[in-house]
C-alpha atoms as a PDB file:
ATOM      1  CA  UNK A   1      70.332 -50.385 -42.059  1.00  0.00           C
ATOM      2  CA  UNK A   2      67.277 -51.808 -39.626  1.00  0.00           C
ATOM      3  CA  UNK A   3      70.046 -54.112 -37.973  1.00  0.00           C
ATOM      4  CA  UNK A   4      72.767 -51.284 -37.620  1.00  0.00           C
ATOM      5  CA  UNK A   5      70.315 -48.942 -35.710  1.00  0.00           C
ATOM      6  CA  UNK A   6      69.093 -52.007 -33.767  1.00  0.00           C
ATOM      7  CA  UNK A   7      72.934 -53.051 -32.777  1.00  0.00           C
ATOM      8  CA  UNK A   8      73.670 -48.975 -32.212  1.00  0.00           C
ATOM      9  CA  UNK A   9      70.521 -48.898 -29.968  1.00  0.00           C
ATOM     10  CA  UNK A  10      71.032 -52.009 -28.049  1.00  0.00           C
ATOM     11  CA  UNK A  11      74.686 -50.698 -26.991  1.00  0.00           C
ATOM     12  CA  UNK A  12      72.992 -48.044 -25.402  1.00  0.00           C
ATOM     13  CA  UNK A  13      70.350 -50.092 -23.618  1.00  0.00           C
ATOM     14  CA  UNK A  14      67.199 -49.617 -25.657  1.00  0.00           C
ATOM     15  CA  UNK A  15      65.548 -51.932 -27.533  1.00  0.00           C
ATOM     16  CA  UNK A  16      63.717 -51.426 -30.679  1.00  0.00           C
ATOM     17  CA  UNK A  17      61.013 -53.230 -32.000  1.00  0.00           C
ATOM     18  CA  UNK A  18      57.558 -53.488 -33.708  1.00  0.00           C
ATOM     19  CA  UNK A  19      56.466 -55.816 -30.800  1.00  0.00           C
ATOM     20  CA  UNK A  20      56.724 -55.748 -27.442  1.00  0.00           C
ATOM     21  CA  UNK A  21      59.945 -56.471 -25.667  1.00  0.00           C
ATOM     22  CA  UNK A  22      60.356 -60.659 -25.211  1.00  0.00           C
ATOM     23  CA  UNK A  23      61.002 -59.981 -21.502  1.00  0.00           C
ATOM     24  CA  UNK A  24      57.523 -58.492 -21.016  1.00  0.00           C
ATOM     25  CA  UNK A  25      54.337 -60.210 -19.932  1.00  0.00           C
ATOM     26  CA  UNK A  26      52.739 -58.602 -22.781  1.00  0.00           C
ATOM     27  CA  UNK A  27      54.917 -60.078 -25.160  1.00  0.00           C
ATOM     28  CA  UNK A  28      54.866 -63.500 -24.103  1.00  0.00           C
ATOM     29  CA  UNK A  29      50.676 -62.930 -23.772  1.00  0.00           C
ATOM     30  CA  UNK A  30      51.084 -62.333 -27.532  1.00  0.00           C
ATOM     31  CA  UNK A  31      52.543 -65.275 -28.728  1.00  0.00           C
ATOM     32  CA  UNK A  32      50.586 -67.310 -26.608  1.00  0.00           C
ATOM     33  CA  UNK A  33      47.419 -66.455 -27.859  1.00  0.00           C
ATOM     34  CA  UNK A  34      48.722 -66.594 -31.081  1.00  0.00           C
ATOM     35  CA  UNK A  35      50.437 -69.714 -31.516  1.00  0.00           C
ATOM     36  CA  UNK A  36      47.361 -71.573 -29.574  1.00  0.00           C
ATOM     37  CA  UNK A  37      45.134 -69.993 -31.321  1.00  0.00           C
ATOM     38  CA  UNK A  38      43.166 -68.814 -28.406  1.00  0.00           C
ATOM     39  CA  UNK A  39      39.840 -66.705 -29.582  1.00  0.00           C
ATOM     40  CA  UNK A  40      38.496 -66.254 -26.216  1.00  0.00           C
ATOM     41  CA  UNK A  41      39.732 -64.878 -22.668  1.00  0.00           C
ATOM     42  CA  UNK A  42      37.824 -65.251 -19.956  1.00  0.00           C
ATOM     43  CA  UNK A  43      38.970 -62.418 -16.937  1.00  0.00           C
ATOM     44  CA  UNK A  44      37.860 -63.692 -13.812  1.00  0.00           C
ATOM     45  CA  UNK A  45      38.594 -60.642 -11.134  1.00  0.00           C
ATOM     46  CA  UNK A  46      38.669 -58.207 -13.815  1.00  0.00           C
ATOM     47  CA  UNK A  47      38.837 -55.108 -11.089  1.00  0.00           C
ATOM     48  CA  UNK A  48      39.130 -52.107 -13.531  1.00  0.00           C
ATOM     49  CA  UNK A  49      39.825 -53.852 -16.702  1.00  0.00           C
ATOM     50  CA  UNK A  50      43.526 -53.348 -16.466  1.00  0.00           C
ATOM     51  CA  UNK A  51      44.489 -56.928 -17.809  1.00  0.00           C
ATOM     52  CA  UNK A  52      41.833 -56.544 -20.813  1.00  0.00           C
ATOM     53  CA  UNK A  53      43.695 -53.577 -21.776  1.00  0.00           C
ATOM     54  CA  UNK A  54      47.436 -55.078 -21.813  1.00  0.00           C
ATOM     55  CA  UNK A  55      45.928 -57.895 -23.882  1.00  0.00           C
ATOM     56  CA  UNK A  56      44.509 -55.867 -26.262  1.00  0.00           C
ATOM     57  CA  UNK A  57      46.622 -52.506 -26.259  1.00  0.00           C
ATOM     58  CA  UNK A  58      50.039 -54.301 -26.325  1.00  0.00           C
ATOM     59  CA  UNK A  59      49.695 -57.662 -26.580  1.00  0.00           C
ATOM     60  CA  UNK A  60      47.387 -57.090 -30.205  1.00  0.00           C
ATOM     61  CA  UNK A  61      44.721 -59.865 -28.834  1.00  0.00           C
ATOM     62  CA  UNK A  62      41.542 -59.343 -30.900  1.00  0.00           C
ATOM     63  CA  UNK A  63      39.149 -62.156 -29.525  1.00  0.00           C
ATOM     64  CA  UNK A  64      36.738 -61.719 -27.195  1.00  0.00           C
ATOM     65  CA  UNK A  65      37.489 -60.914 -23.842  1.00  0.00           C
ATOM     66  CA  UNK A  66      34.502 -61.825 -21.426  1.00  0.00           C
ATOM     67  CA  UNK A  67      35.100 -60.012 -17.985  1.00  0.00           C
ATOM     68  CA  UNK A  68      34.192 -61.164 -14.088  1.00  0.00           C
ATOM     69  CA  UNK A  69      34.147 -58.686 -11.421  1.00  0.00           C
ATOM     70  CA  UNK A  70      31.987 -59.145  -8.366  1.00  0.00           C
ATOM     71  CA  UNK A  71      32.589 -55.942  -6.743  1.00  0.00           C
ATOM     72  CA  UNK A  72      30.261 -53.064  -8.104  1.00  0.00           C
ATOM     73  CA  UNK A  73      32.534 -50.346  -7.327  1.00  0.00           C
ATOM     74  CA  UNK A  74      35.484 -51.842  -9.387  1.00  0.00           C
ATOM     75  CA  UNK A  75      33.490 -52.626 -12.599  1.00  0.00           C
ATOM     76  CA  UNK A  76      31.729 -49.323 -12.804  1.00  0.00           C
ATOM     77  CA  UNK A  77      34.755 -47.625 -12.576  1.00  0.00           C
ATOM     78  CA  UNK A  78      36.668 -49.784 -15.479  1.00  0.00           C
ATOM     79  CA  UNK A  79      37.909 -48.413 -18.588  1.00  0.00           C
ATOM     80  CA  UNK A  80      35.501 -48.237 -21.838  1.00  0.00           C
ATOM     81  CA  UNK A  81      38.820 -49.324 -23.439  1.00  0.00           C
ATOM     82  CA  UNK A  82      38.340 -52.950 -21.691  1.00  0.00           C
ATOM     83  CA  UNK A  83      34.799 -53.082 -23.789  1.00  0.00           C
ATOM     84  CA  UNK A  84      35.155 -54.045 -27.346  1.00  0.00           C
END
């Protein structure tokens, strides 16, 4: 049944899936963290967090995340999604 609705949806241009799509960045972040079993990401010009919340919104990363930004206005003004 799964690959039926899966063939049926891909005819029409969609693409379904529990994971991201594999042309994304996000899904390609996921499996790299994964298979090298990376625990720790460090975010070096994280602005307003929006790359800390792709890797853990959709790419499922669950290590820490330790965050740079040396302009004020930027990291007051991040997300308290970015924050663990």
């Amino acid at each position: 049944m799964k690959d039926v609705v899966r063939r049926l949806a891909r005819s029409g241009g969609l693409y379904v899936s529990l994971y991201p799509p594999p042309e994304t960045l996000a899904f390609h972040l996921k499996h790299l963290t994964r298979r090298l079993e990376i625990n720790c990401v460090l975010d070096v010009g994280a602005h307003q967090g929006g790359y800390a919340r792709l890797l853990r919104r959709e790419a499922g990363f669950g290590g820490e995340i330790v965050s740079f930004e040396p302009a004020a206005a930027s990291w007051a003004s991040r997300s308290p999604a970015c924050s663990r």
